[in-house]
C-alpha atoms as a PDB file:
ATOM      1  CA  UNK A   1      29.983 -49.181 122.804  1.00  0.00           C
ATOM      2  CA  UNK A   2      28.093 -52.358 121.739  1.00  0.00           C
ATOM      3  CA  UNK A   3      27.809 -55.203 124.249  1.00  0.00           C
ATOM      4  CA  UNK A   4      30.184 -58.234 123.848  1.00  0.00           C
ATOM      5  CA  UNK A   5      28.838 -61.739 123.549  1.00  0.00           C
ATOM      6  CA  UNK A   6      31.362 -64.910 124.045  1.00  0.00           C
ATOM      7  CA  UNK A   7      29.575 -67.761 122.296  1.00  0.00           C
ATOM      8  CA  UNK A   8      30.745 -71.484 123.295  1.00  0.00           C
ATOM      9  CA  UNK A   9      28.763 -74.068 121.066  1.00  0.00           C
ATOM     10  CA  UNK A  10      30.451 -77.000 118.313  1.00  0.00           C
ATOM     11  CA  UNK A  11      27.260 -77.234 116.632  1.00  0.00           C
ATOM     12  CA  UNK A  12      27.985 -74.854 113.913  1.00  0.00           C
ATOM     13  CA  UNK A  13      25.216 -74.113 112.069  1.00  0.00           C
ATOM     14  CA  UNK A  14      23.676 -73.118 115.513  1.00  0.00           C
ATOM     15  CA  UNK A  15      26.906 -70.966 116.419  1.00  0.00           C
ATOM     16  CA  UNK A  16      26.573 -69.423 112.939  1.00  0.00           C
ATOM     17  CA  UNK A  17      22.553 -68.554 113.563  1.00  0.00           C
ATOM     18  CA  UNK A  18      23.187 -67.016 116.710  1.00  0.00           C
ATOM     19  CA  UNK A  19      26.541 -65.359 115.598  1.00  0.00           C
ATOM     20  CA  UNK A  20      24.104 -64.065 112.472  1.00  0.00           C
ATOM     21  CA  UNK A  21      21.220 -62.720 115.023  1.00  0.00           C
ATOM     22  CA  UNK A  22      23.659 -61.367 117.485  1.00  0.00           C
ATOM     23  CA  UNK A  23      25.133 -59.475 114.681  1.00  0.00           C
ATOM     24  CA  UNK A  24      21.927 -57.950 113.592  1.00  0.00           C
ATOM     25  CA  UNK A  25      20.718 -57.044 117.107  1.00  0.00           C
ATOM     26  CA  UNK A  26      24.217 -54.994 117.062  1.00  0.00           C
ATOM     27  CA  UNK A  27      26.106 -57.040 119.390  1.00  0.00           C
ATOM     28  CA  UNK A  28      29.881 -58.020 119.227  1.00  0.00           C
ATOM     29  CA  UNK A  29      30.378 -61.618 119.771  1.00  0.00           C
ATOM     30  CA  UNK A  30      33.506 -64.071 119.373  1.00  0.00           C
ATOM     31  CA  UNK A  31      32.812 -67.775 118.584  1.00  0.00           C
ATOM     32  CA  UNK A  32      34.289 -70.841 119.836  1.00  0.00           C
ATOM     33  CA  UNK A  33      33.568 -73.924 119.542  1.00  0.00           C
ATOM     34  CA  UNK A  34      35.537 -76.042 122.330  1.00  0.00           C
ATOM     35  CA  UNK A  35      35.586 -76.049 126.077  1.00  0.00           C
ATOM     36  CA  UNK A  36      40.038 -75.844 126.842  1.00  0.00           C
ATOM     37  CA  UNK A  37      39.959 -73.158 123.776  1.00  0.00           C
ATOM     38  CA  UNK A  38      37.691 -71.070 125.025  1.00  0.00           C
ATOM     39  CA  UNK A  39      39.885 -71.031 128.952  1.00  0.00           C
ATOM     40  CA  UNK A  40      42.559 -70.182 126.820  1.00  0.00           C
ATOM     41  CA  UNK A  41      41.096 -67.595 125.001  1.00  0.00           C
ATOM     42  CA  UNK A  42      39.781 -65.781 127.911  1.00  0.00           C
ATOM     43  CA  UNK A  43      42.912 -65.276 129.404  1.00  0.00           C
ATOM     44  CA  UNK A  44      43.950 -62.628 126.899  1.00  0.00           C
ATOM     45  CA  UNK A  45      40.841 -61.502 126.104  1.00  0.00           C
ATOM     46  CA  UNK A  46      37.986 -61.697 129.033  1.00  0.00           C
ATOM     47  CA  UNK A  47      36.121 -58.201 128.085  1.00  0.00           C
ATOM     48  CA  UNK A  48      32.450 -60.228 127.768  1.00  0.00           C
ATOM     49  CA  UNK A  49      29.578 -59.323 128.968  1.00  0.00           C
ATOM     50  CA  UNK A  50      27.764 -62.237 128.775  1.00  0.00           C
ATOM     51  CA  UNK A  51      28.724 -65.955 127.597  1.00  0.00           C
ATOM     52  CA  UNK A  52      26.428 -68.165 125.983  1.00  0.00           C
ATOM     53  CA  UNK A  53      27.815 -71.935 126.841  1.00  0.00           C
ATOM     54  CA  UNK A  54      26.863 -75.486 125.051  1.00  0.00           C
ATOM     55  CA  UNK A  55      26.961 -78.044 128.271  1.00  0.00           C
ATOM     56  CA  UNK A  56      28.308 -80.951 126.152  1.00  0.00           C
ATOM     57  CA  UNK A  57      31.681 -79.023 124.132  1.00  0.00           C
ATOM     58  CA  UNK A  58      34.924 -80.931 123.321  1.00  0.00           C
ATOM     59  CA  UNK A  59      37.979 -81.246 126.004  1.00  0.00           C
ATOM     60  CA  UNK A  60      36.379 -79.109 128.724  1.00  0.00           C
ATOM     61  CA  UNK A  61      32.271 -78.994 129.393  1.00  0.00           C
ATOM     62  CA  UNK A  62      29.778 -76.085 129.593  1.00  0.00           C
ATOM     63  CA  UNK A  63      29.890 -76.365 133.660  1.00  0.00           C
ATOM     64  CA  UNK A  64      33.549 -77.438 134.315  1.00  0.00           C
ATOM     65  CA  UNK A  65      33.812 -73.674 132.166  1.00  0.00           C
ATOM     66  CA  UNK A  66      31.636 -71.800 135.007  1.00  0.00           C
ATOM     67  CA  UNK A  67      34.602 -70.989 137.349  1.00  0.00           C
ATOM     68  CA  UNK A  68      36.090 -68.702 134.658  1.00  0.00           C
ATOM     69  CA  UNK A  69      33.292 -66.837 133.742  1.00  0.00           C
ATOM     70  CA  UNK A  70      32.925 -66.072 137.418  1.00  0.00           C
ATOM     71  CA  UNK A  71      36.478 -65.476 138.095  1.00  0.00           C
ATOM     72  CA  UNK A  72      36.356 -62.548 134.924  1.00  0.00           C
ATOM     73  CA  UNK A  73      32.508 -61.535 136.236  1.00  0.00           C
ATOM     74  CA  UNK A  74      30.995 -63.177 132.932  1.00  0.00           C
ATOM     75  CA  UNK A  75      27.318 -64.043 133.743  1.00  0.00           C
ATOM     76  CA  UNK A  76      26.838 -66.951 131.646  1.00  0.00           C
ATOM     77  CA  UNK A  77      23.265 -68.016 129.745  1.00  0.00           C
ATOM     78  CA  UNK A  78      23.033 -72.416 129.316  1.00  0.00           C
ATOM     79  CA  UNK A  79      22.331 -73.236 124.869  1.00  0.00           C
ATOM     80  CA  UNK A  80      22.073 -77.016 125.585  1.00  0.00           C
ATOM     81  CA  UNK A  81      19.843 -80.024 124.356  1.00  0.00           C
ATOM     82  CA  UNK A  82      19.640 -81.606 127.567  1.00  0.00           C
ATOM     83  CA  UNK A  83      16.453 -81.521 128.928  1.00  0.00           C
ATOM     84  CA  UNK A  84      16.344 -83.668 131.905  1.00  0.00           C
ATOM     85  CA  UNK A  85      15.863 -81.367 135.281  1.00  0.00           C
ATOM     86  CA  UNK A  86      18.925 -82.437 137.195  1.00  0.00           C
ATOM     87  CA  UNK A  87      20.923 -80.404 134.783  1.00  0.00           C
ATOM     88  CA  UNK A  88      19.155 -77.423 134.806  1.00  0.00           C
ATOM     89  CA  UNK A  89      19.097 -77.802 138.261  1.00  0.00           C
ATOM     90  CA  UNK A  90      22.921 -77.822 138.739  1.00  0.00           C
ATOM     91  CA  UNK A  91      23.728 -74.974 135.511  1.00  0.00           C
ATOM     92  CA  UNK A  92      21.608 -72.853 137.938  1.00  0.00           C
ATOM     93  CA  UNK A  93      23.162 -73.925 141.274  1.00  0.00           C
ATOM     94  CA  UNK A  94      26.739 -73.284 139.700  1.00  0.00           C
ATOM     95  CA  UNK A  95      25.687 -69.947 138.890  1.00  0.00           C
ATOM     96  CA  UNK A  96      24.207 -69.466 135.676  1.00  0.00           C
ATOM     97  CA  UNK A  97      21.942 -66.801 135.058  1.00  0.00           C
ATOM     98  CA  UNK A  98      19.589 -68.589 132.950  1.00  0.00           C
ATOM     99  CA  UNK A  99      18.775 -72.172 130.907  1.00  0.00           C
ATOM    100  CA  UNK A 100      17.651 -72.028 127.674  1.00  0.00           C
ATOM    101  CA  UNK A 101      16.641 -75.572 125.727  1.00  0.00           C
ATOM    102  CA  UNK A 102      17.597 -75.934 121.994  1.00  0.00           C
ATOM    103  CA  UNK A 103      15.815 -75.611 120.023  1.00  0.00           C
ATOM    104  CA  UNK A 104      15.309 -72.550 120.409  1.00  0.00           C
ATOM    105  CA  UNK A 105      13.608 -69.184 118.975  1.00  0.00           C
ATOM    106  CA  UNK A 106      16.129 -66.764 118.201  1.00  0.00           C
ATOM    107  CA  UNK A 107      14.002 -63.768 118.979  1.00  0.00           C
ATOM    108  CA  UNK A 108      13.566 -65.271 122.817  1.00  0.00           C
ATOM    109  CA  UNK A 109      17.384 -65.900 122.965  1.00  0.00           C
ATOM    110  CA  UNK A 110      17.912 -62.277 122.264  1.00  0.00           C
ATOM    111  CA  UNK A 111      15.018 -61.281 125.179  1.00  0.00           C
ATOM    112  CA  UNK A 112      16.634 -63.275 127.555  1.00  0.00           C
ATOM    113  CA  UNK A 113      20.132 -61.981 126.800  1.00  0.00           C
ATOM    114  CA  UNK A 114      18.352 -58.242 127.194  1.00  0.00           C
ATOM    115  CA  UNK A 115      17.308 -59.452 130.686  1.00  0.00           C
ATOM    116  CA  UNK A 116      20.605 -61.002 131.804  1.00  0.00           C
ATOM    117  CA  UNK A 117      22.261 -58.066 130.631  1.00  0.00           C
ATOM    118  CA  UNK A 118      19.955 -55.614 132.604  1.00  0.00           C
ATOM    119  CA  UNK A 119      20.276 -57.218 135.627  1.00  0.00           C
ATOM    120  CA  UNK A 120      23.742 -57.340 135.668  1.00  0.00           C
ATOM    121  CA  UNK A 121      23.948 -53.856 134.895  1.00  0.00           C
ATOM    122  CA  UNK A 122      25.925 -54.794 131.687  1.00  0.00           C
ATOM    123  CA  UNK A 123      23.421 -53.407 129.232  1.00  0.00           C
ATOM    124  CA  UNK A 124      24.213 -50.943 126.467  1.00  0.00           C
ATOM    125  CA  UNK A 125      21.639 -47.779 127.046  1.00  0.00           C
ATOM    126  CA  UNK A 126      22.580 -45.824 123.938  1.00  0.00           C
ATOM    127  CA  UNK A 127      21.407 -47.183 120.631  1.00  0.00           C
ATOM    128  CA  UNK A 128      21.918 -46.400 117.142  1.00  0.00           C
ATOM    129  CA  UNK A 129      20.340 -46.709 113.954  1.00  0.00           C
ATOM    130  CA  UNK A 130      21.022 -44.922 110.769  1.00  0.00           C
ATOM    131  CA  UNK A 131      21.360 -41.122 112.109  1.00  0.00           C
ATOM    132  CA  UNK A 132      19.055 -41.817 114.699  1.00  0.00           C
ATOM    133  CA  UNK A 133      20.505 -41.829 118.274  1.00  0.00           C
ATOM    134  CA  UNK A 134      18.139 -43.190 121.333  1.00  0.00           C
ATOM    135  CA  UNK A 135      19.687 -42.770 125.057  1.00  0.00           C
ATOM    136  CA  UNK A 136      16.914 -45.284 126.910  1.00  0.00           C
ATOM    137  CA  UNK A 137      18.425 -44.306 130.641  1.00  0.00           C
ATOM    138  CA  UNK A 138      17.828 -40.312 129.851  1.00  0.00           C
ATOM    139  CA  UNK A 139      14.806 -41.148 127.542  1.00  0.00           C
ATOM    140  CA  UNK A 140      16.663 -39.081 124.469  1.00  0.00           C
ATOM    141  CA  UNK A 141      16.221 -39.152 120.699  1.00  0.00           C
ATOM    142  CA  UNK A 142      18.195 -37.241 118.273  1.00  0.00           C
ATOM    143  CA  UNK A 143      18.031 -37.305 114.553  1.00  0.00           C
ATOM    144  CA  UNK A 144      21.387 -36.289 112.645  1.00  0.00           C
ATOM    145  CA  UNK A 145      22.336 -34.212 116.379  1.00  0.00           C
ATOM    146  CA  UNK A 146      18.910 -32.762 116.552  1.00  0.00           C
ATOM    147  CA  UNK A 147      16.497 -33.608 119.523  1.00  0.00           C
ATOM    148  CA  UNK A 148      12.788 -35.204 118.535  1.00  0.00           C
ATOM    149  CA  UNK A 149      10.271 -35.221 120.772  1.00  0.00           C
ATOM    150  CA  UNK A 150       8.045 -38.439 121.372  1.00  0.00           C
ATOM    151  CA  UNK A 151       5.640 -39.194 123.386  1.00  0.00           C
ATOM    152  CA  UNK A 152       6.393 -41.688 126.451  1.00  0.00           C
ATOM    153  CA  UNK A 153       4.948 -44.877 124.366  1.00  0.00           C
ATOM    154  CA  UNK A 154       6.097 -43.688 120.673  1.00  0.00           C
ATOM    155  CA  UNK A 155       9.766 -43.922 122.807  1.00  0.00           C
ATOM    156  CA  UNK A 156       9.138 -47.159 124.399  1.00  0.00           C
ATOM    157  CA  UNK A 157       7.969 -48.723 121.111  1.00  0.00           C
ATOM    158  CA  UNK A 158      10.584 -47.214 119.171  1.00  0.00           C
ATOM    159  CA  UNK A 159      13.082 -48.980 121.956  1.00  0.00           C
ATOM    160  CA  UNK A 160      11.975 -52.082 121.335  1.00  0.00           C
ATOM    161  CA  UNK A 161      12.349 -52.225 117.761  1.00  0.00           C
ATOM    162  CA  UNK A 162      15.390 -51.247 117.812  1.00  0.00           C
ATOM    163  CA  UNK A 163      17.092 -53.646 120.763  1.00  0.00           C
ATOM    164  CA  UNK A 164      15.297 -56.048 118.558  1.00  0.00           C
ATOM    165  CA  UNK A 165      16.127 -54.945 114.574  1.00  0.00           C
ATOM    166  CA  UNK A 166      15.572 -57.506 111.878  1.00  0.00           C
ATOM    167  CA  UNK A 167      13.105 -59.588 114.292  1.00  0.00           C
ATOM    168  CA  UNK A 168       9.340 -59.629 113.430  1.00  0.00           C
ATOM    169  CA  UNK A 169       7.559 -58.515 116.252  1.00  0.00           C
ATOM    170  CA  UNK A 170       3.720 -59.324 116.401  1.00  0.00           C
ATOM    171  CA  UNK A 171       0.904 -56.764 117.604  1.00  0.00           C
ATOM    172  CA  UNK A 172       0.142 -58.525 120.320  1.00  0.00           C
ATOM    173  CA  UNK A 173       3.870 -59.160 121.698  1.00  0.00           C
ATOM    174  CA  UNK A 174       4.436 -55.179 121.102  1.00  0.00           C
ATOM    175  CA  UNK A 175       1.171 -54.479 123.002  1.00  0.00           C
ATOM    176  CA  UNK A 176       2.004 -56.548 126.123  1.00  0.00           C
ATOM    177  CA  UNK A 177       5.557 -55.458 126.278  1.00  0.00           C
ATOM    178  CA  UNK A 178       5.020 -51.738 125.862  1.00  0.00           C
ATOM    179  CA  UNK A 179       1.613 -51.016 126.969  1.00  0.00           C
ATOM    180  CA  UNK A 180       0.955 -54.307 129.552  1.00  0.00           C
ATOM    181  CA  UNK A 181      -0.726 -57.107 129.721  1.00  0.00           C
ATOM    182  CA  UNK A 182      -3.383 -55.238 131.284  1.00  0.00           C
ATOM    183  CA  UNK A 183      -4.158 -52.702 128.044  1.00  0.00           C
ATOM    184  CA  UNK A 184      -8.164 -53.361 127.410  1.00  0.00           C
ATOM    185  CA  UNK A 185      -7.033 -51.271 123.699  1.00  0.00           C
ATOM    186  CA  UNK A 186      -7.182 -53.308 120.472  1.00  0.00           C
ATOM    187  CA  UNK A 187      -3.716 -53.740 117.935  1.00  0.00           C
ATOM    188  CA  UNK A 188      -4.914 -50.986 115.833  1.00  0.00           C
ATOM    189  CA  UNK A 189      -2.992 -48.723 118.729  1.00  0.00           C
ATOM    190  CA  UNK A 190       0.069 -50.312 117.496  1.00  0.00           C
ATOM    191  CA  UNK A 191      -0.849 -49.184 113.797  1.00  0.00           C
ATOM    192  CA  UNK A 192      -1.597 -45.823 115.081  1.00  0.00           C
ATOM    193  CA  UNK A 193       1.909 -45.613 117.364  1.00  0.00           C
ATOM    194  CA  UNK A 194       4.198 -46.881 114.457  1.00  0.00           C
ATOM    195  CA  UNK A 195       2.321 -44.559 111.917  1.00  0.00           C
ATOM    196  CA  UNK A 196       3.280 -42.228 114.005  1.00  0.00           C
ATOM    197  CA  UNK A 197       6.760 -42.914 114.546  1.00  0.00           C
ATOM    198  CA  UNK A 198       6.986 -43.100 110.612  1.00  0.00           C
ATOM    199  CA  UNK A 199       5.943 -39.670 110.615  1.00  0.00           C
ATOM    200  CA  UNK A 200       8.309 -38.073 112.890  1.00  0.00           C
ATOM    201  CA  UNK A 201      11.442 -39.972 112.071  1.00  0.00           C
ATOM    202  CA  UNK A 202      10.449 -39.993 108.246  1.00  0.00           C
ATOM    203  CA  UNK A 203      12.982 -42.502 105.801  1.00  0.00           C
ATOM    204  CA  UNK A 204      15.374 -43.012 108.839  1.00  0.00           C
ATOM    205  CA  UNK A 205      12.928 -45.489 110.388  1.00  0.00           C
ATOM    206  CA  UNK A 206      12.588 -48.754 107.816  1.00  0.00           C
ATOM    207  CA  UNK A 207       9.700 -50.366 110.089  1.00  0.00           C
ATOM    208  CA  UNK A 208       8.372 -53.021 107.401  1.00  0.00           C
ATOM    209  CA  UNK A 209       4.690 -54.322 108.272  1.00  0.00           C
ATOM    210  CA  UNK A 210       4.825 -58.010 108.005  1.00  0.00           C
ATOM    211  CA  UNK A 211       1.139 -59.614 106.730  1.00  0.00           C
ATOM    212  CA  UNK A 212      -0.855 -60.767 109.130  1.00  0.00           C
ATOM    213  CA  UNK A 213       1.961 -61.025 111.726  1.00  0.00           C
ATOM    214  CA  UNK A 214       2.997 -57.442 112.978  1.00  0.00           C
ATOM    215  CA  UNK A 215       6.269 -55.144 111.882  1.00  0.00           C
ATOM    216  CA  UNK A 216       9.701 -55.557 111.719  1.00  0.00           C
ATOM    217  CA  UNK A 217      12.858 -52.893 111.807  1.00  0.00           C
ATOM    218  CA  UNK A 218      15.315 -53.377 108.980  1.00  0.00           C
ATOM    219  CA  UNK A 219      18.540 -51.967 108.460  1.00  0.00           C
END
């Protein structure tokens, strides 16, 4: 079951780009764009697992709306131009999980969404991806029902791709999420891990190598 995403923002072409990336990262999400609509909304539908507010939305603001995430269990994740501390200061003292300044990079939205939803306890464990099925708590793979065997970081890398499809991830980013910021190896590892992955998963993997950046899943 793919996580829900409640997504409280007027701006629209910033509610469309996150509706876009949320939809390629294989979340569901709802969009809506004022502050009273979205109290209304959530009484006959509350079944989020996160909310992403605006602070500054029409009729009802991004912290006046913090008492009804809490009273459905919503941890909520601040999208708001205002920079000045005192605000970030009191999204966090009301409750909010996290602050995030616009603009933003997509691609660190969706990491801090991962982490909000793992501490929470809200996050999806089993992904999917063509006929490839990935339990991350058991540390699974299957291929069309059939187990494949990978190795502990071949798994770990392949995780990360996927929880982060259509995204280009650089070397270096893969390297220090999946083998540490302490790894004294160069990025031809990560070369030799997604080669490898190709290998084993054959055409159901569609890892694209990006020029001079790093790779990127594609569905």
């Amino acid at each position: 079951m793919k996580n829900r995403i409640l997504v409280v923002e007027d701006d629209t072409a910033i509610a469309e780009a996150i509706g876009l990336n949320l939809m390629l990262s294989d979340f569901d999400y709802k969009i809506i764009d004022d502050g009273a609509e979205a109290v209304s909304y959530l009484e006959k539908d509350h079944s989020f697992d996160l909310a992403l507010l605006d602070v500054m939305l029409p009729n009802l603001d991004g912290f006046s709306l913090m008492e009804h995430m809490a009273k459905y269990n919503i941890p909520v994740l601040y999208l708001t131009a205002k920079v000045d501390l005192a605000s970030k200061i009191k999204g966090l003292r009301l409750g909010a999980e996290d602050y995030i300044v616009k603009p933003f990079e997509m691609l660190e939205l969706l990491v801090r969404i991962e982490k909000i939803l793992e501490r929470s306890g809200k996050l999806n464990n089993v992904l999917r991806y063509k006929d490839l099925t990935v339990d991350v708590a058991k540390r699974t793979v299957s291929q069309s029902g059939e187990p494949v065997k990978l190795q502990p970081l071949e798994f770990d890398l392949l995780v990360r791709f996927l929880k982060f499809k259509n995204c280009t991830l650089s070397r270096e980013r893969l390297l220090n999420e999946v083998w540490g910021f302490d790894f004294a190896g160069g990025t031809r590892t990560v070369d030799i891990h997604v080669a490898h992955l190709r290998k084993k998963l054959g055409q159901s993997l569609n890892i694209v190598a990006v020029t001079k950046l790093g790779y990127r899943l594609e569905d």
